[in-house]
Each structure stands twice: as C-alpha cells, then as structure tokens.
N, C-alpha and C. Protein backbone atom coordinates (compact mmCIF):
# COMPACT_ATOMS: atom_id res chain seq x y z
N UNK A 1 166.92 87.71 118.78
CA UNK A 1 166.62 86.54 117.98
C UNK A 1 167.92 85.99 117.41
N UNK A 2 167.64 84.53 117.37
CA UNK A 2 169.37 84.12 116.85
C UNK A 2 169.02 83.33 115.72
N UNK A 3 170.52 83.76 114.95
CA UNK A 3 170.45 83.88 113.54
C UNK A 3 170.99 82.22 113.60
N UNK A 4 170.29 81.40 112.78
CA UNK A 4 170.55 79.98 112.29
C UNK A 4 171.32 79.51 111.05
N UNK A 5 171.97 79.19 111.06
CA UNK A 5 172.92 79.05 109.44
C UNK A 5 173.21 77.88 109.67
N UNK A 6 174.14 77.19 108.43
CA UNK A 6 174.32 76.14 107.80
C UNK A 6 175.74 76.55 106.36
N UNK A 7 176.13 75.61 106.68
CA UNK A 7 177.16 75.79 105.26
C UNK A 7 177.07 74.95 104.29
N UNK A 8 177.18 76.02 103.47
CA UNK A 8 176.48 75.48 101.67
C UNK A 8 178.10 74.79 101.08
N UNK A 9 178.29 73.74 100.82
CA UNK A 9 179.49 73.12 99.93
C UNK A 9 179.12 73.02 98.96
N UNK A 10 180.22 73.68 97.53
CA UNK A 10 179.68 73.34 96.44
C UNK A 10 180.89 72.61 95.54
N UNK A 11 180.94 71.53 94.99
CA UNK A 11 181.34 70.33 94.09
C UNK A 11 180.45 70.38 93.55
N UNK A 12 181.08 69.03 92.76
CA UNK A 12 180.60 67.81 92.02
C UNK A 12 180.55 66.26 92.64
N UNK A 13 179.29 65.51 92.12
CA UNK A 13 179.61 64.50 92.66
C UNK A 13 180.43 63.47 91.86
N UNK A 14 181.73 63.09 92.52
CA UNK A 14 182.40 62.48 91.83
C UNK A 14 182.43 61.41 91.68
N UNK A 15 181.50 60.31 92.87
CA UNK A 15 181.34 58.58 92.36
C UNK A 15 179.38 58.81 91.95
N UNK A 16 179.02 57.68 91.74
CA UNK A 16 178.16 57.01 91.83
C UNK A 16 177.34 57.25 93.22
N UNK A 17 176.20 57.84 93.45
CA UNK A 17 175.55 57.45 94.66
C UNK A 17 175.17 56.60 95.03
N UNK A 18 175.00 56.03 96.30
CA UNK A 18 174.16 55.03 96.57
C UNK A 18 173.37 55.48 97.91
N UNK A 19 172.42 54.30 97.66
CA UNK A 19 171.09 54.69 98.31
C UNK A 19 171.46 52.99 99.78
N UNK A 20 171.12 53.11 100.73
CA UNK A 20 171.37 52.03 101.31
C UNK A 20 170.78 52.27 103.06
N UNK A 21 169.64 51.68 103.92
CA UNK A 21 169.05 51.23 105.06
C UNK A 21 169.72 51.07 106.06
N UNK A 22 169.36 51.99 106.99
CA UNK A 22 169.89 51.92 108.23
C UNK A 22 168.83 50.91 109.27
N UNK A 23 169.64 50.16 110.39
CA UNK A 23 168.85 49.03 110.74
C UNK A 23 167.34 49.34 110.95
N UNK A 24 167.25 50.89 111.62
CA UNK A 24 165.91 51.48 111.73
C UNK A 24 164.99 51.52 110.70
N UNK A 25 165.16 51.19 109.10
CA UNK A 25 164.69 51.46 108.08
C UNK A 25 164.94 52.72 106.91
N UNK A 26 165.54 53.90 108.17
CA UNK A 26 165.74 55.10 107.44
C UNK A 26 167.02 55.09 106.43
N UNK A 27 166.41 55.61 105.17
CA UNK A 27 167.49 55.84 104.02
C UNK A 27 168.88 57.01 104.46
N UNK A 28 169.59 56.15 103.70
CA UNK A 28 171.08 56.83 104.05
C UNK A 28 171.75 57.27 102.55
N UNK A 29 171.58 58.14 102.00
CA UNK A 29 172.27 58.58 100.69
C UNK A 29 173.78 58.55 100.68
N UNK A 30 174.51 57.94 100.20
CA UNK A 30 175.81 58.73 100.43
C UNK A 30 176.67 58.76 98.98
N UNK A 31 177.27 59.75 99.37
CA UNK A 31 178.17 60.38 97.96
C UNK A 31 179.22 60.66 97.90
N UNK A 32 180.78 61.09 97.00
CA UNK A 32 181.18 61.85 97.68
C UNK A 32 181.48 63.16 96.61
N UNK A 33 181.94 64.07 97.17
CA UNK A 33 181.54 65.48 96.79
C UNK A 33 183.16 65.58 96.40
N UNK A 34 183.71 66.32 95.15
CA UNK A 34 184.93 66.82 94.76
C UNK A 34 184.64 68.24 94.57
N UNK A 35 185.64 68.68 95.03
CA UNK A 35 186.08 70.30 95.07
C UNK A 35 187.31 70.80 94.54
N UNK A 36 187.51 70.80 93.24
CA UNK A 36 188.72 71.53 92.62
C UNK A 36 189.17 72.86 93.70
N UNK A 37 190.14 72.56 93.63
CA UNK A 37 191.01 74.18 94.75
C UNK A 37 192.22 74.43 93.65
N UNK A 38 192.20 75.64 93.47
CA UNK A 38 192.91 76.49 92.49
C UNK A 38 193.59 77.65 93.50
N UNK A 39 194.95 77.78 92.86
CA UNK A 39 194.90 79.18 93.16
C UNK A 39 195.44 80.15 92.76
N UNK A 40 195.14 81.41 92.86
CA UNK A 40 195.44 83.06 91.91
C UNK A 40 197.27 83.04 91.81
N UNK A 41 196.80 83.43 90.47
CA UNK A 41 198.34 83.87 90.26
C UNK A 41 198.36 84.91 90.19
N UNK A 42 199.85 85.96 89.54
CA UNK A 42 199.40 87.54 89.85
C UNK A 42 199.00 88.00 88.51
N UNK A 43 199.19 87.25 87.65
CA UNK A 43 198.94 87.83 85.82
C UNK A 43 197.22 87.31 86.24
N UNK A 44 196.65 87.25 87.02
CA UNK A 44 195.49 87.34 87.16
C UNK A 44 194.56 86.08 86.61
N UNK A 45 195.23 84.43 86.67
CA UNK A 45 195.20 83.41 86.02
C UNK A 45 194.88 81.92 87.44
N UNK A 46 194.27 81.38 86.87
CA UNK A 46 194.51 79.78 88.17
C UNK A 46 194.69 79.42 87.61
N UNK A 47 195.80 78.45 88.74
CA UNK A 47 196.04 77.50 88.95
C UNK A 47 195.71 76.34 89.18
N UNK A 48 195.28 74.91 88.78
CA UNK A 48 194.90 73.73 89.24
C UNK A 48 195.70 73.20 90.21
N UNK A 49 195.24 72.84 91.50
CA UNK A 49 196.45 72.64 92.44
C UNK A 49 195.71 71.13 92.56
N UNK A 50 194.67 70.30 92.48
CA UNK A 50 194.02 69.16 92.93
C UNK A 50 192.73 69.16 93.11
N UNK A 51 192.13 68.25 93.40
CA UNK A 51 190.82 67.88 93.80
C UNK A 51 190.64 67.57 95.47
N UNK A 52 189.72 68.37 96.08
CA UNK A 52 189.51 67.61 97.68
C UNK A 52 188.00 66.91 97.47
N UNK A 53 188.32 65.62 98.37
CA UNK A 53 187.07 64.99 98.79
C UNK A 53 186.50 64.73 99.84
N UNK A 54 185.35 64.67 99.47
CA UNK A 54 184.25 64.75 101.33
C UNK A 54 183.61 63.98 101.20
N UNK A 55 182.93 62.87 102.11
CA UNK A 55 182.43 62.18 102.03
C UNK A 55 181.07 63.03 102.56
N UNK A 56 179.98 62.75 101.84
CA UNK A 56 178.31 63.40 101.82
C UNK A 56 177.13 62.35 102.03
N UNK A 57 176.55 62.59 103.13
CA UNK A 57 175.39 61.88 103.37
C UNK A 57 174.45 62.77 103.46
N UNK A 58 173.19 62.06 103.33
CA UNK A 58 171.88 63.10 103.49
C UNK A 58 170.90 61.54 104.00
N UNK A 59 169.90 62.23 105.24
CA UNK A 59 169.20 61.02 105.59
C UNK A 59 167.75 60.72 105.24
N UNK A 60 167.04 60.16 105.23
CA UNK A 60 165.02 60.19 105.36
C UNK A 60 164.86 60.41 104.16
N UNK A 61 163.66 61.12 104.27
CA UNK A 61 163.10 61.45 102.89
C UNK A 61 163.89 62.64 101.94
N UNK A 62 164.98 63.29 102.41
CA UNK A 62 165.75 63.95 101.28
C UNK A 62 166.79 62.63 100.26
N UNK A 63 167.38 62.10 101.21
CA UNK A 63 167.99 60.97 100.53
C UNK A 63 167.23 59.72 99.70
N UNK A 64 165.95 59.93 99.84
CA UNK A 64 164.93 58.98 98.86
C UNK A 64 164.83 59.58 97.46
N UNK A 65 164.78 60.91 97.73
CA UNK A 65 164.46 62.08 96.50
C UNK A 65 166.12 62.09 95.87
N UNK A 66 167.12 62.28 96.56
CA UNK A 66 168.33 62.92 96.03
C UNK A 66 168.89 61.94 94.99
N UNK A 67 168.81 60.40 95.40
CA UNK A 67 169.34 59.39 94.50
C UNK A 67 168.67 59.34 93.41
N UNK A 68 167.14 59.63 93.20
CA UNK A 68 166.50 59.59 91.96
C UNK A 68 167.20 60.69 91.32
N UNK A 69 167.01 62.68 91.50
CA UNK A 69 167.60 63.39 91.17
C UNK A 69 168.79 63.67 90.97
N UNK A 70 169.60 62.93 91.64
CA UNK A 70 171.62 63.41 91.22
C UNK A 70 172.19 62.16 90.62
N UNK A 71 172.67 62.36 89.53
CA UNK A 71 173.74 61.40 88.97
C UNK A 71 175.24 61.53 89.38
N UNK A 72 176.23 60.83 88.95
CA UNK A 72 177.68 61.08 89.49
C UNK A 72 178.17 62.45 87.64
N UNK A 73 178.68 63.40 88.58
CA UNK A 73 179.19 64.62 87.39
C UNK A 73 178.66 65.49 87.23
N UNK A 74 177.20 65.28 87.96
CA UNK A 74 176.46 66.71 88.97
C UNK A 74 177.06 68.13 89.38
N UNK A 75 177.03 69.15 88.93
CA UNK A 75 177.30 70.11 89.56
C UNK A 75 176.21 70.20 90.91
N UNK A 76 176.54 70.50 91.90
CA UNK A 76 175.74 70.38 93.62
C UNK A 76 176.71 71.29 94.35
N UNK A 77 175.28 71.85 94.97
CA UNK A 77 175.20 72.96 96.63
C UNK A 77 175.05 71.75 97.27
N UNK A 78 175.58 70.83 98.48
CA UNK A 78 175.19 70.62 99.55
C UNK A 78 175.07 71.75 100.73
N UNK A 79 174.06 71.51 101.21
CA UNK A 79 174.03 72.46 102.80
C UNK A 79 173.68 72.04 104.29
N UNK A 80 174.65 72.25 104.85
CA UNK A 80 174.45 70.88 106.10
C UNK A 80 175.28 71.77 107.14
N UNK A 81 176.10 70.50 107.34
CA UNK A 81 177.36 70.61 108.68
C UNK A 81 178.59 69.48 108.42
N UNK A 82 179.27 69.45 108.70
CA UNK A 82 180.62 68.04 109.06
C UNK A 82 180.14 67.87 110.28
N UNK A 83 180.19 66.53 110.58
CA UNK A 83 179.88 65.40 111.32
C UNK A 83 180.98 64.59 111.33
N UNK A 84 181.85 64.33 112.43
CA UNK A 84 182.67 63.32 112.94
C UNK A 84 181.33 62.08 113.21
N UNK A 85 182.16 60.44 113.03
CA UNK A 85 181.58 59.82 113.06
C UNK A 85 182.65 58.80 113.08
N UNK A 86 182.54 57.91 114.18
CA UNK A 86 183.35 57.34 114.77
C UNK A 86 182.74 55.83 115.07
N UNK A 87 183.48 54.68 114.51
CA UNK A 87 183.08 53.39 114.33
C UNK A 87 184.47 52.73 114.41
N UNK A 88 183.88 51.06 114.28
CA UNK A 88 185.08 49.89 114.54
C UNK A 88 184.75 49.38 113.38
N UNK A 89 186.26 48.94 112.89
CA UNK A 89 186.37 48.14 111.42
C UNK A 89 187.46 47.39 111.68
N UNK A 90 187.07 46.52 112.08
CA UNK A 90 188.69 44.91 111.88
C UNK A 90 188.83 45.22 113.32
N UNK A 91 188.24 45.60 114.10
CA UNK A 91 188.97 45.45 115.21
C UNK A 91 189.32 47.32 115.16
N UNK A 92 189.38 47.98 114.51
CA UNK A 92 190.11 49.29 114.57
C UNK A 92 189.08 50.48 114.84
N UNK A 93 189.66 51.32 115.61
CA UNK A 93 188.65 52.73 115.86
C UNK A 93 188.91 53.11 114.49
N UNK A 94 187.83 53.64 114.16
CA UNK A 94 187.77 54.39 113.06
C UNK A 94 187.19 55.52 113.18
N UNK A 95 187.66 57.35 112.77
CA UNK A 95 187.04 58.41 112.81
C UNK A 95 186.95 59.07 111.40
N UNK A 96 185.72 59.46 111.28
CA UNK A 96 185.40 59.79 110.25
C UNK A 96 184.71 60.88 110.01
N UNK A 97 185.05 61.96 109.18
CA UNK A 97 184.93 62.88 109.30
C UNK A 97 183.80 63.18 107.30
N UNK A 98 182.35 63.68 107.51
CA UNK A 98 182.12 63.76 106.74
C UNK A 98 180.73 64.83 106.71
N UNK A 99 180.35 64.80 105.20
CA UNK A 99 179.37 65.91 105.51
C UNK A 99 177.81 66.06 105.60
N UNK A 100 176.90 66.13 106.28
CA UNK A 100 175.84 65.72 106.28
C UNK A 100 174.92 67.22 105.85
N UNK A 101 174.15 66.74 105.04
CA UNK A 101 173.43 67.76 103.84
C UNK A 101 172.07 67.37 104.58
N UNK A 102 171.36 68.66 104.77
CA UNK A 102 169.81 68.70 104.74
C UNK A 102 169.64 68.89 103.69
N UNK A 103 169.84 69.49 102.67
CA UNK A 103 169.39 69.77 101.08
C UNK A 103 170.80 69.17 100.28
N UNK A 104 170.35 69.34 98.81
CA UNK A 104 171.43 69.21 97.78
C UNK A 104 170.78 69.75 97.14
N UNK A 105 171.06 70.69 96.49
CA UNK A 105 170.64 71.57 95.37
C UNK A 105 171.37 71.65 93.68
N UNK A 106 170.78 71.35 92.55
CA UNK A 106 171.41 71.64 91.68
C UNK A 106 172.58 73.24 91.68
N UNK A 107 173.73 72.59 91.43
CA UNK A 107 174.70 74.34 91.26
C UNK A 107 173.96 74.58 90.15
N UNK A 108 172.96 76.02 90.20
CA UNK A 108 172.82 76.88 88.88
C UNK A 108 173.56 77.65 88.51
N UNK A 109 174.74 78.16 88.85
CA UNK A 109 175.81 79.01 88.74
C UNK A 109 176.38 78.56 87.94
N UNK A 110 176.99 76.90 87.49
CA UNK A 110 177.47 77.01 86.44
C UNK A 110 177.03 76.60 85.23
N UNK A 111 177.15 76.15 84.17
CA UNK A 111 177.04 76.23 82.56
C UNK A 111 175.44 75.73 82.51
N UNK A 112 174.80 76.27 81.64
CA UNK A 112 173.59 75.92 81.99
C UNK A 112 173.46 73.92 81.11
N UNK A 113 171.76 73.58 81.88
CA UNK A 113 171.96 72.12 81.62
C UNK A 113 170.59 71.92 81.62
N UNK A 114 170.03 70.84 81.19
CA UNK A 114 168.57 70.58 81.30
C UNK A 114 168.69 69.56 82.76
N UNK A 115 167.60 69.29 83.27
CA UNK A 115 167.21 68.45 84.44
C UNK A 115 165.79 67.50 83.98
N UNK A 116 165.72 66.44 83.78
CA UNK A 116 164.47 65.79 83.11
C UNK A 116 164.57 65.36 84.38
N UNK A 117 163.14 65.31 84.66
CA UNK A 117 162.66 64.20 85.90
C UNK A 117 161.37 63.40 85.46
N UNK A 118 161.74 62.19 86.00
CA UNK A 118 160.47 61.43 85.88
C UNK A 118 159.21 61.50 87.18
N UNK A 119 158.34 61.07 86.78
CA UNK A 119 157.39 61.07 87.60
C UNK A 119 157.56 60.75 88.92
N UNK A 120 157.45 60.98 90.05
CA UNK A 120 158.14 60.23 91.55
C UNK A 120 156.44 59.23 91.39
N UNK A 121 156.24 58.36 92.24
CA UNK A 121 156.13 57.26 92.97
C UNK A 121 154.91 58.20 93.93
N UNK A 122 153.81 58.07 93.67
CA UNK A 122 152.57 58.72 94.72
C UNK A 122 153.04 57.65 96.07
N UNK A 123 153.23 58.42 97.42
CA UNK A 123 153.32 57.54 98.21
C UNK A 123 152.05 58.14 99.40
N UNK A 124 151.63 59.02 98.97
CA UNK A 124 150.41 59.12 99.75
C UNK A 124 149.83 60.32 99.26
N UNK A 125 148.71 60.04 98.65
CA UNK A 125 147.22 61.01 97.99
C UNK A 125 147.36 62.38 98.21
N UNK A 126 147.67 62.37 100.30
CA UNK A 126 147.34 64.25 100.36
C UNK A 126 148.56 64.66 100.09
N UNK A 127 149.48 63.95 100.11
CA UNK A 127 150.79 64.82 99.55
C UNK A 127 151.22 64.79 98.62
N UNK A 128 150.45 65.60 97.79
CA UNK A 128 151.05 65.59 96.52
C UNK A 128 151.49 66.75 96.23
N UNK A 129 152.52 66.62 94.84
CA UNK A 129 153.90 67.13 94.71
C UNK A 129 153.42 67.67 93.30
N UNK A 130 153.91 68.92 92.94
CA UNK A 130 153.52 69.85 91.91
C UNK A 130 154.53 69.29 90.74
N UNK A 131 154.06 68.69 89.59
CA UNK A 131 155.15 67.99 88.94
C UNK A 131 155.77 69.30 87.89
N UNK A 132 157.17 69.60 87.25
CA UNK A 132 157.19 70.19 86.01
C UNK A 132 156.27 69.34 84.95
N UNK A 133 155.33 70.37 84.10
CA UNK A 133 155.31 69.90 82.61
C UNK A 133 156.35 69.54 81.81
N UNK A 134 157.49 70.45 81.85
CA UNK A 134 157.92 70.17 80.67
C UNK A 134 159.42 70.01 81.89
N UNK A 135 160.72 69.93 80.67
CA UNK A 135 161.91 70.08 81.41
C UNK A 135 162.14 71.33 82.09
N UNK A 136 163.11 71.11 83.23
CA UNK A 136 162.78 72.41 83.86
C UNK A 136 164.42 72.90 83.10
N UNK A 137 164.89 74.06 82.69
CA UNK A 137 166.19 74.28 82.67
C UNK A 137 166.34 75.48 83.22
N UNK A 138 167.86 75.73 83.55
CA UNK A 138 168.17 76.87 84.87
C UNK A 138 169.04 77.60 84.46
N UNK A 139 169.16 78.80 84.83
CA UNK A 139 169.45 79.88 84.15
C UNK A 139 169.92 80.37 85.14
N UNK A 140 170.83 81.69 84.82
CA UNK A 140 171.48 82.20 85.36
C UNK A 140 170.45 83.54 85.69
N UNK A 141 170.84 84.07 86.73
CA UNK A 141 169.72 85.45 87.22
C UNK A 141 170.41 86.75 86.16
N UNK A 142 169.05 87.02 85.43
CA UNK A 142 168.98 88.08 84.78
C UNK A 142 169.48 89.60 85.75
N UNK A 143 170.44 90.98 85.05
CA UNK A 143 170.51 91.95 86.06
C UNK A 143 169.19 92.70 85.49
N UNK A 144 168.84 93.55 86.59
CA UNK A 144 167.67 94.07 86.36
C UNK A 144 167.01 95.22 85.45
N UNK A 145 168.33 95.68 84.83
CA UNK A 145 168.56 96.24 83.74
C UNK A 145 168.05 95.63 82.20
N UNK A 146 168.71 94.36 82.34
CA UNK A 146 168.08 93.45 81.07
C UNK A 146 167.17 93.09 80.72
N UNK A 147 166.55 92.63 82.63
CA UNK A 147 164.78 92.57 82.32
C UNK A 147 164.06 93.78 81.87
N UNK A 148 164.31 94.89 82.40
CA UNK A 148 163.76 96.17 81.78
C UNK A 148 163.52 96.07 80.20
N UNK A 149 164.77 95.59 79.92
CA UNK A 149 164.95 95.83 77.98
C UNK A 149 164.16 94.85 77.50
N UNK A 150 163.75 93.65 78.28
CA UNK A 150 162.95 92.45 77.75
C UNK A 150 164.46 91.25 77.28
N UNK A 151 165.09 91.18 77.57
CA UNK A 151 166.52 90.26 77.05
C UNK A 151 166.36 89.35 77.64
C-alpha cells in the first residue's frame, strides 16, 4: 500500500487575502504566506536572518470558506504542494512558482487566541454544517500526566 503525503507550510499570512473567479466560475483564494528563518547560535540563542515569501492559493469550496476564516496576521498550517505556473504578462513568459493548499489550518502551536466565526451562508439544506455555540479557543495538547491530575 502506498503511503500519500503532502507538505504542511507553516507562516503567517502576511497581505490581505483575496477571494477572486476563475473564467470557469471556480474560486481562487490567494495569499501570501511569510516564514521567518532564524538561525542557532552556539550560546543556544536565534538569530533573525529575514522573512521568506510564498505565494498561496487554495481552489473551490476550501477557498470560499478560507477568505471568510483567515485574516492577514494569521498564524496558518497550509498543506498542499508547490506548483510551477507559467503565464504571459506584457508580452513576457512568466514562471511562477507557488503554493497550492488543500487545507489551511489555524497554527495551534502558537500563543493561544480566540477564533469567532459567524454564521456561514446555508447553501444547501442536506449539508449542513455543525456550527460552534460559543467561541471556539485552542489550546495547546495537554501531557497525559496533567490530565491524570485534572490541570
């Protein structure tokens, strides 16, 4: 049996998303994703060396959902692939190299945060979507020691 994977990128989103129609109708999310890269010193300390950026798309119905859910300053898992993508602008080949996300996931790993969501938009009766009551907020995984103690 063969094992299927995907690579998880984790940033921030550093502009503004936008939401925008491909001639077919299908939604095109795009973002782009910053990744601080640091690196070890030997007194056991980082370094800030810069920010890298990726350009992030997600298509269909994840990118309908993602623009309501992510603001720009988001901590985010994308999980996808890089996708070359190659077009003409002015007359010029253009190659473009960026990352295409089946999911985006809130990063729960870092500082914790609330997530309010509003109601989505019923777009059809049998599919309906289990709403939170209240805010959902995310936490870091308890070790199993702590749960024992009740903490």
């Amino acid at each position: 049996m063969e094992l299927h994977t995907k690579t998880a990128l984790p940033g921030y989103l550093s502009r503004a998303p936008q939401l925008k129609r491909l001639s077919d109708g299908l939604a095109l999310f795009i973002g782009q994703l910053g990744q601080k890269q640091y690196r070890d010193e030997a007194d056991g300390s980082l370094t800030l060396l810069g920010t890298r950026y990726f350009k992030l798309v997600l298509l269909g119905e994840k990118a309908e959902e993602a623009i309501v859910d992510f603001v720009e300053g988001d901590d985010v898992v994308a999980i996808g692939g890089f996708k070359t993508r190659n077009y003409e602008h002015r007359g010029q080949s253009v190659e473009e190299r960026q990352f295409q996300a089946v999911k985006l996931l809130f990063d729960t790993t870092r500082d914790r945060y609330l997530v309010e969501r509003k109601p989505r938009r019923r777009t059809n009766m049998a599919k309906e979507t289990p709403h939170a009551a209240a805010p959902v907020e995310f936490r870091a995984a308890q070790p199993s020691s702590a749960q024992a103690l009740e903490r």
